[in-house]
C-alpha atoms as a PDB file:
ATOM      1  CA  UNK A   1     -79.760 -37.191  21.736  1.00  0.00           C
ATOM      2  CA  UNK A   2     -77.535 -34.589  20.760  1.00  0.00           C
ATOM      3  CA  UNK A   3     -74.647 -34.536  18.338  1.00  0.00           C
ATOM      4  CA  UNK A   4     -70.977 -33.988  19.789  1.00  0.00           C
ATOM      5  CA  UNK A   5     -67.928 -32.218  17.768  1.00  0.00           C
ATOM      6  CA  UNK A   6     -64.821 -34.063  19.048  1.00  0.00           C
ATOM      7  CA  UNK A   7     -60.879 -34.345  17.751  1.00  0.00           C
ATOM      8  CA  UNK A   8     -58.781 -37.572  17.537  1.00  0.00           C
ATOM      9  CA  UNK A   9     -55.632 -36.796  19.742  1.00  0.00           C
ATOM     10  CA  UNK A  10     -53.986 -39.749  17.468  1.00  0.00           C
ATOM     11  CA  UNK A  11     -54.607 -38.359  14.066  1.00  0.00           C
ATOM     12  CA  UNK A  12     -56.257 -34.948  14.468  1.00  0.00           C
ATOM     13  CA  UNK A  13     -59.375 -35.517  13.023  1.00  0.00           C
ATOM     14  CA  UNK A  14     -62.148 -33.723  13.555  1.00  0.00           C
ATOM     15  CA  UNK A  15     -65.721 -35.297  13.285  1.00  0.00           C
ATOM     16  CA  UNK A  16     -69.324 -35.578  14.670  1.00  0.00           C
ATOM     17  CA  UNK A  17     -70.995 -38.136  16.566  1.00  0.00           C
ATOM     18  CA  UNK A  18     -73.933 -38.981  17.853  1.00  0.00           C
ATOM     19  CA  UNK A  19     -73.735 -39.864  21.509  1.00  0.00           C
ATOM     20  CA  UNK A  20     -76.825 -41.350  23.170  1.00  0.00           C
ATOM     21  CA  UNK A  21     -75.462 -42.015  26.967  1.00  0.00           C
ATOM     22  CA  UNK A  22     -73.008 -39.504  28.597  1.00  0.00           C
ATOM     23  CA  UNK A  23     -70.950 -42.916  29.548  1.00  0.00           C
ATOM     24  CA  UNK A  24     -70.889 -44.207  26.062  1.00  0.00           C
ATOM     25  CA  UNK A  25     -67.384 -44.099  24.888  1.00  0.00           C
ATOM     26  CA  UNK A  26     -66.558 -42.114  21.812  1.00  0.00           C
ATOM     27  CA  UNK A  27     -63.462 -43.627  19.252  1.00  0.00           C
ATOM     28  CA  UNK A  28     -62.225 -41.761  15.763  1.00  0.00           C
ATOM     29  CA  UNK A  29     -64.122 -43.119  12.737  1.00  0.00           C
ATOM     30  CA  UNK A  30     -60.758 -42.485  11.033  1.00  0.00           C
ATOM     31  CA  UNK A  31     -58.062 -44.162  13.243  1.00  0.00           C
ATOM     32  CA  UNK A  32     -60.323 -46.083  16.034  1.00  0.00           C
ATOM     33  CA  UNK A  33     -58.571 -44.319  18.340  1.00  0.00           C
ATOM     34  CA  UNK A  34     -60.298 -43.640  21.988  1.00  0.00           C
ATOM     35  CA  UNK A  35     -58.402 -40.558  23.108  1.00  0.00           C
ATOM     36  CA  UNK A  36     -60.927 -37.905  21.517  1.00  0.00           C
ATOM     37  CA  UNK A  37     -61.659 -34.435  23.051  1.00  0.00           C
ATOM     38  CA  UNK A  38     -65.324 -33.083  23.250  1.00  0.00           C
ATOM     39  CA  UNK A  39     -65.082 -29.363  21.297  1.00  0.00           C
ATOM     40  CA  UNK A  40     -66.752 -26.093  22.079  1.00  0.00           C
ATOM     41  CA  UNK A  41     -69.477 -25.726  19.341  1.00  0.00           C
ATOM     42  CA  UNK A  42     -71.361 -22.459  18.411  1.00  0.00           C
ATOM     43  CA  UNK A  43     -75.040 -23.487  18.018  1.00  0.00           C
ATOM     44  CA  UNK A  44     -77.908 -21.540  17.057  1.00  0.00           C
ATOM     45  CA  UNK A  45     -81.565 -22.007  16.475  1.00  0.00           C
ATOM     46  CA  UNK A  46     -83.797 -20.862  13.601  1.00  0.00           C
ATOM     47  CA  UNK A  47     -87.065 -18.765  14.495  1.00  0.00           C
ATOM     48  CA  UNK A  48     -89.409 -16.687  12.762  1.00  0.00           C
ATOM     49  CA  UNK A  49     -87.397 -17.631   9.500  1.00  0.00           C
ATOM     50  CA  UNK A  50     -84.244 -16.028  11.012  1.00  0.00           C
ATOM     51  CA  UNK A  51     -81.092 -17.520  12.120  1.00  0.00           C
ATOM     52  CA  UNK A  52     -80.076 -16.464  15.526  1.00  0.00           C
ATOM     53  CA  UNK A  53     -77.083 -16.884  17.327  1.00  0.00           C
ATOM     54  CA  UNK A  54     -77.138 -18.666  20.358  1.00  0.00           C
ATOM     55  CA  UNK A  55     -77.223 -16.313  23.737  1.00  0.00           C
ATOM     56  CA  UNK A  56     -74.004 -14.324  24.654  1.00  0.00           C
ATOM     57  CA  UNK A  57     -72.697 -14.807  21.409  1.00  0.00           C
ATOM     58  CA  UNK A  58     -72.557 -11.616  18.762  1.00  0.00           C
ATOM     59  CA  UNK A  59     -72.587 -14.064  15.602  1.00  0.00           C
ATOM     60  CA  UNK A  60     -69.467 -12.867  14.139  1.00  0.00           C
ATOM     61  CA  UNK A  61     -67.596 -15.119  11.382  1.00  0.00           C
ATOM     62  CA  UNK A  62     -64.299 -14.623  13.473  1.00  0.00           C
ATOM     63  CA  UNK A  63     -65.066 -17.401  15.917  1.00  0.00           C
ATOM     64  CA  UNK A  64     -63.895 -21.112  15.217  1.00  0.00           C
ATOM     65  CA  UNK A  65     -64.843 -23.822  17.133  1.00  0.00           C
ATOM     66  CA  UNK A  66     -62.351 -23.519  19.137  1.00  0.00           C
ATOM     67  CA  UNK A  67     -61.370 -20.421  19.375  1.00  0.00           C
ATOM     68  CA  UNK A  68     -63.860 -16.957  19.637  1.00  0.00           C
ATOM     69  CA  UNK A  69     -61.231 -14.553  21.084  1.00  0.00           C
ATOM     70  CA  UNK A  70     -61.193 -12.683  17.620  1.00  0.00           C
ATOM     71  CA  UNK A  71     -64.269 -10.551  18.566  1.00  0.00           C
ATOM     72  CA  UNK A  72     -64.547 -11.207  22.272  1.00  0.00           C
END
């Protein structure tokens, strides 16, 4: 069951939710609201007691969620 990075289009919120059915509808926690947009999220994984970024990605501290076109 993975966890989601979405924004509220009602009050700009960003949060985290878990989301256990791809038809499960997602609201705000803050405002309730239902029009919420699914962000792009770096992930990595740990191994060997190293972080590593996750493939294609050059780990920089330039990228946002939402935005990596600071080193790409």
């Amino acid at each position: 069951m993975p966890i989601y990075e979405y924004t509220c289009a009602n009050c700009n919120k960003d949060f985290e939710t878990l989301v256990f059915r791809s038809d499960e509808e997602v609201s705000c926690p803050r405002c309730k609201g239902t029009d919420v947009h699914r962000l792009m999220s770096a992930c990595g994984f740990k191994s060997s007691g190293s972080f590593t970024p996750a493939s294609g990605s050059s780990g920089c501290s330039g990228c946002s969620s939402t935005n990596c076109s600071s080193c790409h």
